[in-house]
Protein backbone atom coordinates (compact mmCIF):
# COMPACT_ATOMS: atom_id res chain seq x y z
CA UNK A 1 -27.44 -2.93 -24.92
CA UNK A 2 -23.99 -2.20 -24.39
CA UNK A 3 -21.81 -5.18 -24.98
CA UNK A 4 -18.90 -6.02 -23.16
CA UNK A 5 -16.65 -7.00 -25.68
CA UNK A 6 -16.01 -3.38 -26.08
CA UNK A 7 -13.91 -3.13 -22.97
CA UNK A 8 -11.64 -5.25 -25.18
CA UNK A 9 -11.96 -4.35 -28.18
CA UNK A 10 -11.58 -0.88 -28.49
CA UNK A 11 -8.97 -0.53 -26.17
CA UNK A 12 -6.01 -3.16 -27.90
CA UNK A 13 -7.61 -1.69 -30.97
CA UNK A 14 -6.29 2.15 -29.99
CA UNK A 15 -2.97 0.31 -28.44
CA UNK A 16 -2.13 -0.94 -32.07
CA UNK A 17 -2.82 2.14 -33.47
CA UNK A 18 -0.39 4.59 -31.29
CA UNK A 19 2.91 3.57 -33.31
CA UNK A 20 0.69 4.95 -36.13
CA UNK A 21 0.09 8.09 -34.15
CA UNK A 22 3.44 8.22 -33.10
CA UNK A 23 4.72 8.53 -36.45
CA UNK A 24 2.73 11.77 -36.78
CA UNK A 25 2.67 13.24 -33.42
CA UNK A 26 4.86 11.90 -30.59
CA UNK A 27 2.69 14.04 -28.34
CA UNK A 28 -0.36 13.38 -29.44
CA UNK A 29 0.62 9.30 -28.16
CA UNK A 30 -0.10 10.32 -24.72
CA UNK A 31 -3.69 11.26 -24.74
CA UNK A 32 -4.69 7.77 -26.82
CA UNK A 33 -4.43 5.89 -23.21
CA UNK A 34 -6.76 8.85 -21.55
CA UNK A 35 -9.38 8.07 -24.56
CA UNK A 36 -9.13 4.13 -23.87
CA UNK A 37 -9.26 5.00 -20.29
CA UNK A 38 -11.85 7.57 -20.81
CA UNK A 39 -13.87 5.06 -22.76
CA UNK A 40 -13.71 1.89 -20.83
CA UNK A 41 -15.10 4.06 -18.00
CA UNK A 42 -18.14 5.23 -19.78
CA UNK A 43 -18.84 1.47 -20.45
CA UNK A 44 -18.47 0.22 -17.66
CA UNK A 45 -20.73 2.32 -15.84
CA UNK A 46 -23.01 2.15 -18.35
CA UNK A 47 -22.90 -1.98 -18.23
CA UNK A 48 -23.05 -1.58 -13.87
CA UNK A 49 -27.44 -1.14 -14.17
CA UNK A 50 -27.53 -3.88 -16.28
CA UNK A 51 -25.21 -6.62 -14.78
CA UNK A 52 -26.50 -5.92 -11.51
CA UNK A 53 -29.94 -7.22 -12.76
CA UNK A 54 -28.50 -10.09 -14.65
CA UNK A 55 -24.61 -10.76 -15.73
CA UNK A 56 -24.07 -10.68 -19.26
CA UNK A 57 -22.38 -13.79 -20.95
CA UNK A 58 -20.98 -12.95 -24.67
CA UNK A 59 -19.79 -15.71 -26.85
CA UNK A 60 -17.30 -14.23 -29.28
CA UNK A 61 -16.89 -15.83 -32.80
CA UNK A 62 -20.40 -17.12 -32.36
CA UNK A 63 -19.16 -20.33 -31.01
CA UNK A 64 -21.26 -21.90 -28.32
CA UNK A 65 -19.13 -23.41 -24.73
CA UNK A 66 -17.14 -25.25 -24.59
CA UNK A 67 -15.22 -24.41 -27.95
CA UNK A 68 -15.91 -20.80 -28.05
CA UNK A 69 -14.07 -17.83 -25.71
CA UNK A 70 -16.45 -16.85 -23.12
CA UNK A 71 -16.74 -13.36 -21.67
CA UNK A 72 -18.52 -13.01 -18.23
CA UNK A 73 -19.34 -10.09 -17.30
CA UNK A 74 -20.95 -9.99 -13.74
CA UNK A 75 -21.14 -6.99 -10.75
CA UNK A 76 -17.81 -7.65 -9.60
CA UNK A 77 -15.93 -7.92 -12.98
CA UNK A 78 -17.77 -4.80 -14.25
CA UNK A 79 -16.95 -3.08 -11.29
CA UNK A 80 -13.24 -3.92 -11.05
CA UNK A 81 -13.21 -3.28 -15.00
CA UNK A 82 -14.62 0.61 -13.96
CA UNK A 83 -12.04 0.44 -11.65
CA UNK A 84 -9.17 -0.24 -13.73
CA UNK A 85 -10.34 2.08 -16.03
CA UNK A 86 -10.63 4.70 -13.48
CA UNK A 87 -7.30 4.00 -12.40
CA UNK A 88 -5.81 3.50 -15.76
CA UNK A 89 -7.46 7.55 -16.48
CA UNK A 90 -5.36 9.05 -13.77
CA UNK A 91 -2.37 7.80 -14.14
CA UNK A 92 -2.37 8.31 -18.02
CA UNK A 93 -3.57 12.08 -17.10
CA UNK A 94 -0.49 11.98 -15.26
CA UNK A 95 1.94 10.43 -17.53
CA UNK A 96 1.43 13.45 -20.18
CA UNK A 97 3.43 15.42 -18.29
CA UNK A 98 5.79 13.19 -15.97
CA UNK A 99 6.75 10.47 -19.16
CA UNK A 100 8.80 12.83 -21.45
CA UNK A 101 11.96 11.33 -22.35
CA UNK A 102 12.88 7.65 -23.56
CA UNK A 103 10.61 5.89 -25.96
CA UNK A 104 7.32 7.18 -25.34
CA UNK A 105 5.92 5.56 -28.00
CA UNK A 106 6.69 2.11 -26.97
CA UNK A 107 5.74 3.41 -23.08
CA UNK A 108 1.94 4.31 -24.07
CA UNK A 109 1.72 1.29 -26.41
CA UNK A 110 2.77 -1.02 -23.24
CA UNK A 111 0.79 0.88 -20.61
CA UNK A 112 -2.39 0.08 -23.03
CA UNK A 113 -1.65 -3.27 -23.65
CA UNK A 114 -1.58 -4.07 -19.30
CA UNK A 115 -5.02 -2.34 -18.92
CA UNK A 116 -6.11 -4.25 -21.67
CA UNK A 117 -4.74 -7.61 -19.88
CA UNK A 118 -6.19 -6.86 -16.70
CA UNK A 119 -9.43 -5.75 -17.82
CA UNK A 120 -9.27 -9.26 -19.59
CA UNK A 121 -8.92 -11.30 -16.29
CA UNK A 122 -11.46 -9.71 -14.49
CA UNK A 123 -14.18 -10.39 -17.91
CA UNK A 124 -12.83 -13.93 -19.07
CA UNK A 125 -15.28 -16.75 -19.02
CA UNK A 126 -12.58 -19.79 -19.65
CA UNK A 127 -9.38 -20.35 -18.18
CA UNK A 128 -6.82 -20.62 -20.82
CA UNK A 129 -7.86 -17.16 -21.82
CA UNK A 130 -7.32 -15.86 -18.34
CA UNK A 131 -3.82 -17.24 -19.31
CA UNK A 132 -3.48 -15.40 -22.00
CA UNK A 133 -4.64 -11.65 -20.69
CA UNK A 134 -2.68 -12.76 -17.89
CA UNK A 135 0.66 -13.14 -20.24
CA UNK A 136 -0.45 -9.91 -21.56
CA UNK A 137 -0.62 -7.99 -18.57
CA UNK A 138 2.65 -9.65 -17.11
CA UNK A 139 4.82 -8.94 -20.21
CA UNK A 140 3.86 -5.35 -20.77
CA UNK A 141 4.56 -4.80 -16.64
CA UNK A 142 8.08 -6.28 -17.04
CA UNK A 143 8.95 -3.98 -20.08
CA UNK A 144 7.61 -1.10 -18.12
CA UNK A 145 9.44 -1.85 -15.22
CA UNK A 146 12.89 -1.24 -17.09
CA UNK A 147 11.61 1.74 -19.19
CA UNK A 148 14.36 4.11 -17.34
CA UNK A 149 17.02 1.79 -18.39
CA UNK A 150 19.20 2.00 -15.51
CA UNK A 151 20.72 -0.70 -13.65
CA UNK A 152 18.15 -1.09 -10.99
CA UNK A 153 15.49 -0.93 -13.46
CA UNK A 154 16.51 -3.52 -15.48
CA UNK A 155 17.83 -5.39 -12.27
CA UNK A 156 14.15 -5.42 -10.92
CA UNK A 157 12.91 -6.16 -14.49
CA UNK A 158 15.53 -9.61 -14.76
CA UNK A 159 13.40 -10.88 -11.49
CA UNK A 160 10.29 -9.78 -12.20
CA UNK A 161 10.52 -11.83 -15.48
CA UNK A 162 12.47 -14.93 -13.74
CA UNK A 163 9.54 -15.22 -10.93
CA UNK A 164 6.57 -14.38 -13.27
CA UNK A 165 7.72 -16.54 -15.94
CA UNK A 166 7.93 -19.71 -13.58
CA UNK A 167 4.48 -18.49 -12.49
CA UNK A 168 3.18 -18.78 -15.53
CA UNK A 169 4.69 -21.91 -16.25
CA UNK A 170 2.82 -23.62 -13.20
CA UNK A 171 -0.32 -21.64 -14.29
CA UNK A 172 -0.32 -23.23 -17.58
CA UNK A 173 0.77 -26.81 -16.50
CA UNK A 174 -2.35 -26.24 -14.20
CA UNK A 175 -4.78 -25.30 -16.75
CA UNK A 176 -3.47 -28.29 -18.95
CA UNK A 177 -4.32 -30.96 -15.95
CA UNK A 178 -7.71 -29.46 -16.04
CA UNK A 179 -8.36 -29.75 -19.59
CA UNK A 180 -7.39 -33.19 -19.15
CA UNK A 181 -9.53 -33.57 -16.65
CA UNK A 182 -12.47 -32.26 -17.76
CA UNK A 183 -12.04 -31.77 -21.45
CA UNK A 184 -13.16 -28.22 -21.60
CA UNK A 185 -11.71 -24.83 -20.20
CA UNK A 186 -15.34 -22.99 -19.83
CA UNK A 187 -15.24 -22.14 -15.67
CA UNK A 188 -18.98 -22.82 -15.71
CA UNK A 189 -18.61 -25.70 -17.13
CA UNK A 190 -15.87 -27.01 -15.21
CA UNK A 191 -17.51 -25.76 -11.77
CA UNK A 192 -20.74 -28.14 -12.70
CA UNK A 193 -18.24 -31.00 -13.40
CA UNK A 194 -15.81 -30.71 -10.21
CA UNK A 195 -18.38 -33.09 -8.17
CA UNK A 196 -17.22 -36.41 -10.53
CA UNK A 197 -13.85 -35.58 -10.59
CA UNK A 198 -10.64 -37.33 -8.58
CA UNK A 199 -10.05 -35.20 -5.60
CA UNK A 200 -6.43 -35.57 -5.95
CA UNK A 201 -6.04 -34.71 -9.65
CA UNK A 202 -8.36 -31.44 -9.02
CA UNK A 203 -6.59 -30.46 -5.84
CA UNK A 204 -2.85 -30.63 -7.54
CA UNK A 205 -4.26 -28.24 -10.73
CA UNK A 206 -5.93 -26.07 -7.78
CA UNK A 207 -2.22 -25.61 -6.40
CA UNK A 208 -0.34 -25.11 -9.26
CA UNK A 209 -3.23 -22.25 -10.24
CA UNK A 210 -2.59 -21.00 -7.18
CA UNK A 211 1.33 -20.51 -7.13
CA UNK A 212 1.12 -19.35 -10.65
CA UNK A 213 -0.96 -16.38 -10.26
CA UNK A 214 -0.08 -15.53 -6.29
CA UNK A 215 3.63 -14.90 -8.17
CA UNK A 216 1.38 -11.73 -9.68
CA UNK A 217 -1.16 -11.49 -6.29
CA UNK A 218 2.45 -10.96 -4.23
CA UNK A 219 0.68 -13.25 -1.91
CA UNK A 220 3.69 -14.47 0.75
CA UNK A 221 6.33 -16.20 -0.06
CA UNK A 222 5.71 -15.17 -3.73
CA UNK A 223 6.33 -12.07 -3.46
CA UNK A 224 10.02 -11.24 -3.55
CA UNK A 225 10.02 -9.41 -6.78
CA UNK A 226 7.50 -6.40 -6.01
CA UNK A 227 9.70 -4.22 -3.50
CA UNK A 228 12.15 -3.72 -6.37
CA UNK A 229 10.11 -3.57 -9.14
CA UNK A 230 7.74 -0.67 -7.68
CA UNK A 231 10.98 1.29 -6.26
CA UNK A 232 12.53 0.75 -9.69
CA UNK A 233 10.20 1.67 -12.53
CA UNK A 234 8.44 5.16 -12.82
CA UNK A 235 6.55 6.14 -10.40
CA UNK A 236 3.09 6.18 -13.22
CA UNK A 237 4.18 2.21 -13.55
CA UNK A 238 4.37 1.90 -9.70
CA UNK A 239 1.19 3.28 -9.33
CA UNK A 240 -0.47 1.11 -11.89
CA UNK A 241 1.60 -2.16 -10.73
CA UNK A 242 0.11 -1.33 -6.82
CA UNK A 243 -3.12 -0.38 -7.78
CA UNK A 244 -4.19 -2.59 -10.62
CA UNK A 245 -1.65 -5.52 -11.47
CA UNK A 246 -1.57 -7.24 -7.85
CA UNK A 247 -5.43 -6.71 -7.45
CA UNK A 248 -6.02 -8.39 -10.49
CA UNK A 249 -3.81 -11.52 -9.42
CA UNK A 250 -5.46 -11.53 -6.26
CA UNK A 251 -9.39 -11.18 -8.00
CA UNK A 252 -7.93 -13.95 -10.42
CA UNK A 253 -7.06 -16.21 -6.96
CA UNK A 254 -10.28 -15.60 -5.36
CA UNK A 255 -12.28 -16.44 -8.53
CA UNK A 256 -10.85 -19.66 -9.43
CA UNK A 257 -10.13 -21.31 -5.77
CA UNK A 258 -14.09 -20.33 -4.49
CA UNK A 259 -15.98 -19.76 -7.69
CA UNK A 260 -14.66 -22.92 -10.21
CA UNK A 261 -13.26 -25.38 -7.76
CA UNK A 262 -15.52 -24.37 -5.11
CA UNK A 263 -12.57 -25.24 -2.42
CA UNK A 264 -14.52 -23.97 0.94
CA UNK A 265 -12.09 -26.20 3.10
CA UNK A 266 -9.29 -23.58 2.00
CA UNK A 267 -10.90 -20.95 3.70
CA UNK A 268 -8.84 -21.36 7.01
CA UNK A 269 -5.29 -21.60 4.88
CA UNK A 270 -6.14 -18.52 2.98
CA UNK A 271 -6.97 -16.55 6.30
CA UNK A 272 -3.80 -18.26 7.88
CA UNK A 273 -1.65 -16.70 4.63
CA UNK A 274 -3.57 -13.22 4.60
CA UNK A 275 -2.44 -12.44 8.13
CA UNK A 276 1.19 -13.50 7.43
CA UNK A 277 1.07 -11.52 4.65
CA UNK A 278 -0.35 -8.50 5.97
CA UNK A 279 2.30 -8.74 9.25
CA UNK A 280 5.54 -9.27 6.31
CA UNK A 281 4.71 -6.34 4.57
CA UNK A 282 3.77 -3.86 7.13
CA UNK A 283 6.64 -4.39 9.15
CA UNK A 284 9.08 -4.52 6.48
CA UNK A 285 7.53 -1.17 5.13
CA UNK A 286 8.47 0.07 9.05
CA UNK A 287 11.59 -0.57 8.51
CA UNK A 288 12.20 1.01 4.74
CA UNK A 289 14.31 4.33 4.32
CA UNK A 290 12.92 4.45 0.83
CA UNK A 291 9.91 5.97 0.56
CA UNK A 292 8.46 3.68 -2.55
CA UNK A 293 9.62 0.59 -1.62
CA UNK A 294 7.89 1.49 2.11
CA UNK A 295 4.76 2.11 0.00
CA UNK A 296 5.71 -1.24 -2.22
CA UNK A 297 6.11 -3.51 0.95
CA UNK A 298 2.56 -1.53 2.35
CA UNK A 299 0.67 -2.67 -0.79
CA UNK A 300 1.99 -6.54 0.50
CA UNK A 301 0.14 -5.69 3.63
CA UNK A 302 -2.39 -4.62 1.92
CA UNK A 303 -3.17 -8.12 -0.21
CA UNK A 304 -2.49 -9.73 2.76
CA UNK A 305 -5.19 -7.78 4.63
CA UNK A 306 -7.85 -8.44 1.79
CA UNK A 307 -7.06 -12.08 1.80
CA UNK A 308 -7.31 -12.26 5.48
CA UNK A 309 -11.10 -10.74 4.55
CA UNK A 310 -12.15 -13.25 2.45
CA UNK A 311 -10.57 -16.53 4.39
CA UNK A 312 -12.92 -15.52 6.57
CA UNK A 313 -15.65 -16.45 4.56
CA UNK A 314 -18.38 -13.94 5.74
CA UNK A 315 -21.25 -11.56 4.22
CA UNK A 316 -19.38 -9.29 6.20
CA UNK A 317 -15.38 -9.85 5.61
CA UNK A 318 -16.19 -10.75 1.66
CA UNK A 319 -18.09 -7.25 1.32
CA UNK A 320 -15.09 -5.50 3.74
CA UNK A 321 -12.44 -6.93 1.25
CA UNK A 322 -13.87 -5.80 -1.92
CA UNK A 323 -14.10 -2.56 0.14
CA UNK A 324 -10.50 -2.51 0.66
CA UNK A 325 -9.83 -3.32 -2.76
CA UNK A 326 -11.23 -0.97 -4.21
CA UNK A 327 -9.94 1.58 -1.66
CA UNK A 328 -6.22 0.19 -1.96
CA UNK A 329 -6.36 0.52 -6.15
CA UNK A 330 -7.28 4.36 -5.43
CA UNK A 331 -5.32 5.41 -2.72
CA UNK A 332 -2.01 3.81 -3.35
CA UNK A 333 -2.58 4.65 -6.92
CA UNK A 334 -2.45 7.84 -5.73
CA UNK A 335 0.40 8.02 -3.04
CA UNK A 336 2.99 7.13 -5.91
CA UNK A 337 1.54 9.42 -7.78
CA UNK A 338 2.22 11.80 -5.21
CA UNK A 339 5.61 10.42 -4.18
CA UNK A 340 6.40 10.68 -7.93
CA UNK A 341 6.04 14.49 -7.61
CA UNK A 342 8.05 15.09 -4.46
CA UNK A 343 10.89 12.12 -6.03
CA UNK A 344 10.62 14.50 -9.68
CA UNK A 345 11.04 18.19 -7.61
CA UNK A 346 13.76 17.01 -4.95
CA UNK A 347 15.85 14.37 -6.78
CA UNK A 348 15.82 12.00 -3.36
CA UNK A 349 13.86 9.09 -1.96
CA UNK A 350 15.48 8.60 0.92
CA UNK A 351 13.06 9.20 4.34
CA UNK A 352 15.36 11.45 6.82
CA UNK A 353 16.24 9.32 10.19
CA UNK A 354 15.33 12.13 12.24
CA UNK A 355 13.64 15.23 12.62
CA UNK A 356 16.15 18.18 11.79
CA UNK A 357 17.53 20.31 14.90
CA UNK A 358 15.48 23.40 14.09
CA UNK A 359 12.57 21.49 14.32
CA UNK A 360 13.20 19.93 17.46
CA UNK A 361 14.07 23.65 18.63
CA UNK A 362 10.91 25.01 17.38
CA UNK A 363 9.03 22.22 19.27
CA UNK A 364 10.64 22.96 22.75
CA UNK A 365 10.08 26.48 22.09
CA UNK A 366 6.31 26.33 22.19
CA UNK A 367 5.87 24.02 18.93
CA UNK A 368 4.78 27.45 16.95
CA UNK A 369 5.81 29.59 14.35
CA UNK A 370 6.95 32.37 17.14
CA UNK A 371 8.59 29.54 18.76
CA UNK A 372 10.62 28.47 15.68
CA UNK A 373 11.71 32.34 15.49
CA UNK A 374 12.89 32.37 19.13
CA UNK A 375 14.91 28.53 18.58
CA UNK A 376 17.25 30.74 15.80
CA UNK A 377 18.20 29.74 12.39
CA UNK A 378 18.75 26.80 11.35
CA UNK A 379 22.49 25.45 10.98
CA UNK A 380 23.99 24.61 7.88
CA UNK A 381 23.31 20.70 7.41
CA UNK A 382 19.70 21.53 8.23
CA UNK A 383 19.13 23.69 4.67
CA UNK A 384 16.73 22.58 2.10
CA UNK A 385 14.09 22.20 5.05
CA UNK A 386 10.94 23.76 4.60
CA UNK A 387 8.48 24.37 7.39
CA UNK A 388 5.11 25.83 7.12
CA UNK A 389 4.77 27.07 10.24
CA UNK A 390 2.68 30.12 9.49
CA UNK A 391 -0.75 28.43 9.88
CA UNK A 392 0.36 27.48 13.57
CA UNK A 393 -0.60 30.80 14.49
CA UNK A 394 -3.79 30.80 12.60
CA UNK A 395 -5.24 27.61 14.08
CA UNK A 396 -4.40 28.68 17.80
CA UNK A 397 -5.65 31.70 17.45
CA UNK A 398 -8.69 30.31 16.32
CA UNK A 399 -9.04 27.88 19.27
CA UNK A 400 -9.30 31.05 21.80
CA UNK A 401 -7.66 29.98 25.28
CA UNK A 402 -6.19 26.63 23.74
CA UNK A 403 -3.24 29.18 22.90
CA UNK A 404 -2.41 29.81 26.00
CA UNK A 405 -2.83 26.29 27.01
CA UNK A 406 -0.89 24.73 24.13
CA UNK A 407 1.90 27.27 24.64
CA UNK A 408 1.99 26.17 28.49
CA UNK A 409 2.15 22.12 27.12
CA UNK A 410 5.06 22.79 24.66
CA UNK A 411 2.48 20.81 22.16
CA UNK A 412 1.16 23.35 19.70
CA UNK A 413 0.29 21.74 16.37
CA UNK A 414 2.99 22.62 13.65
CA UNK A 415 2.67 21.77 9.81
CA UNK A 416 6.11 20.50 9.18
CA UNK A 417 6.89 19.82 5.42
CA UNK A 418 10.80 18.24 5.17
CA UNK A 419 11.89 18.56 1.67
CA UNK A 420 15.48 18.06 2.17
CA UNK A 421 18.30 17.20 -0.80
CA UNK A 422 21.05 15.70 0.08
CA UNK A 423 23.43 17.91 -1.92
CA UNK A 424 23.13 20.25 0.60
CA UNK A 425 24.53 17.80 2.93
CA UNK A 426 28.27 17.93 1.36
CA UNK A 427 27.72 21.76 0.15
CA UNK A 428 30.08 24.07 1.85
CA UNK A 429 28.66 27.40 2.74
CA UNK A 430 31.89 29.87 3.68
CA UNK A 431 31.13 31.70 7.09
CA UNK A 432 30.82 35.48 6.52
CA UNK A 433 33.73 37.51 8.22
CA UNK A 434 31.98 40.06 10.76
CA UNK A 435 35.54 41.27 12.29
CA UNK A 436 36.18 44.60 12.35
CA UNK A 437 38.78 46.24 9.55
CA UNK A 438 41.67 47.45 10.45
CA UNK A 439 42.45 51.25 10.01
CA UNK A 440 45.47 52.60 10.07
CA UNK A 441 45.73 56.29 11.07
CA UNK A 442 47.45 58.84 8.61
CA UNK A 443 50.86 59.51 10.14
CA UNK A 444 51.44 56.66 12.31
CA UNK A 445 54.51 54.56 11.12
């Protein structure tokens, strides 16, 4: 049988090792994270038959709860481990070619050590070591944030640290009323023990847990530190922070509030603070003219909307939030993935205002490719536009009559790409002289 402490162990022991491989190869750093990655993944789904039967509980050291560290590995922290790994894969596949100047060394070494801390939360058995994967996670995401080393990188990095480091703070004071409350720090242990407990005691450790790792979860009003810190680090680092860090915080949330305190009677509050979450973020992200911190304030929504899920406490809502998770860590994983290629080829991140004149021509002309032919060229401040217009044609000629009909409506479907830079807003492009020359006949005086 596979054990889980692989998932651990391999991967901080490759992260150790890339300053060694850095000395030979600087290239050859990159594709140590896509063997981790690569790795984790194979384990994990190789774990998935088994855990689903019966979760797998690994004592490392040999040392029996409550004085030894506790891995748990059940369905959902194998899946979310297959997840992250999944995750961690692409983006890695991505940084080979996108993270090429700076310290790359340092970058990989970093990038390994946060899978490594989030694949630790979601496997931990006892709480002070979710602390500690936790710290490990957190400190390699606010080095990563300010790997450009401009001023807004290091700007978002500064409040990153300040709000996750007075996270942590709470976490641990939490953890520390628990130990005293208890005397051990194994969650199964102190979920069979929360019955003859003081109500009061538990509930104040419950609430500093909570603010501690919703700093990480983004849950509102923690939250004020992810717009900048996914607009300001690479786009690989946004991707990861969206995708993995936040879900992690929020799986971290979930686990301790309903699985080791057991607080059902916070099921309303947690709905109540998923759907003001979800509203925030959404329509701040309406109102962004930067296209990642749009997609940073949508991943807000996005907790919120998973939260919302699981406050409401059904067979239903729990399975649709897990859903969602696991959809959110792909697809916005993606998307600044993507938005990381257009940011790379255009040198802008700035969503244009309004749709340029040509296109608005091109619509009242019939919304087709003819139709942007008959609307003229476009003027001067509307270069660096790119419309593919060409499949227009294509598609309505396909439909048959719905040609004639769409020409009619003024509503024929146009694939609009706007690429635009803004240098070409302050270029000057001198007017070619079509007068006439002069020509003086021979003779005349």
């Amino acid at each position: 049988m596979v054990s889980p402490v692989l998932l651990l162990a391999v991967p901080l022991g490759l992260a150790l090792c890339v300053p060694l491989v850095g000395r030979v190869s600087r290239k050859a750093t990159g594709f140590v994270p896509v063997i981790a990655s690569l790795f984790n993944l194979v384990v994990s789904i190789r774990l998935l038959p088994t855990v689903l039967e019966e979760p797998i509980v690994a004592n490392l050291g040999g040392f029996s709860p409550p004085f030894g560290i506790t891995l748990f590995a059940g369905p959902v922290g194998v899946l979310l481990s297959a997840l992250i790994a999944l995750a961690g894969l692409v983006v890695s596949l991505y940084a080979l070619s996108y993270i090429k100047t700076g310290p790359t060394v340092r970058y990989h070494t970093l990038y390994m050590l946060l899978l490594v801390g989030a694949t630790g939360v979601v496997l931990t058995g006892d709480v002070f070591n979710l602390f500690v994967f936790f710290e490990i996670l957190c400190i390699s995401s606010y080095a990563l944030v300010a790997y450009v080393g401009d001023r807004a990188g290091i700007e978002a990095s500064i409040k990153y640290l300040i709000q996750g480091a007075l996270g942590s703070a709470l976490l641990l004071i939490g953890i520390g009323l628990l130990y005293g409350i208890f005397g051990t720090l194994n969650m199964a242990d102190i979920a069979a023990r929360m019955g003859s407990a003081d109500p009061t005691s538990v509930f104040v450790a419950m609430a500093l847990i909570v603010v501690g790792l919703g700093v990480e979860a983004a849950m509102f009003p923690l939250n004020a530190w992810l717009p900048d810190a996914h607009s300001s680090a690479p786009s690989s680092i946004s991707a990861i922070l969206s995708g993995i860090a936040i879900q992690v915080g929020l799986y971290a949330v979930i686990r301790m509030v309903f699985t080791v305190f057991g607080a059902s009677s916070m099921f309303l509050f947690f709905a109540f603070m998923g759907l003001l979450t979800l509203l925030i973020g959404e329509l701040c992200a309406f109102a962004q003219s930067n296209i990642k911190r749009m997609l940073a304030y949508s991943s807000i929504g996005q907790i919120g909307l998973i939260l919302f899920a699981v406050g409401i406490a059904t067979a239903g809502s729990v399975t649709g939030g897990l859903f969602q998770m696991v959809s959110h860590t792909l697809s916005k994983a993606l998307l600044f993935l993507a938005v990381g290629y257009m940011v790379y080829r255009s040198a802008v991140r700035r969503i244009p205002e309004q749709v340029p004149d040509s296109a608005l021509r091109a619509r009242r002309a019939g919304g087709t490719a003819a139709g942007a032919r008959r609307a003229g060229p476009a003027r001067d401040g509307d270069r660096g536009s790119l419309f593919l217009q060409g499949h227009s044609d294509r598609l309505l000629q396909e439909g048959g009559g719905a040609r004639g009909q769409a020409g009619r409506s003024g509503r024929g479907p146009v694939l609009h790409v706007h690429l635009r830079h803004s240098y070409h807003r302050d270029r000057r492009v001198p007017k070619p002289d079509h007068r006439r020359p002069r020509v003086r006949r021979l003779g005349a005086s």
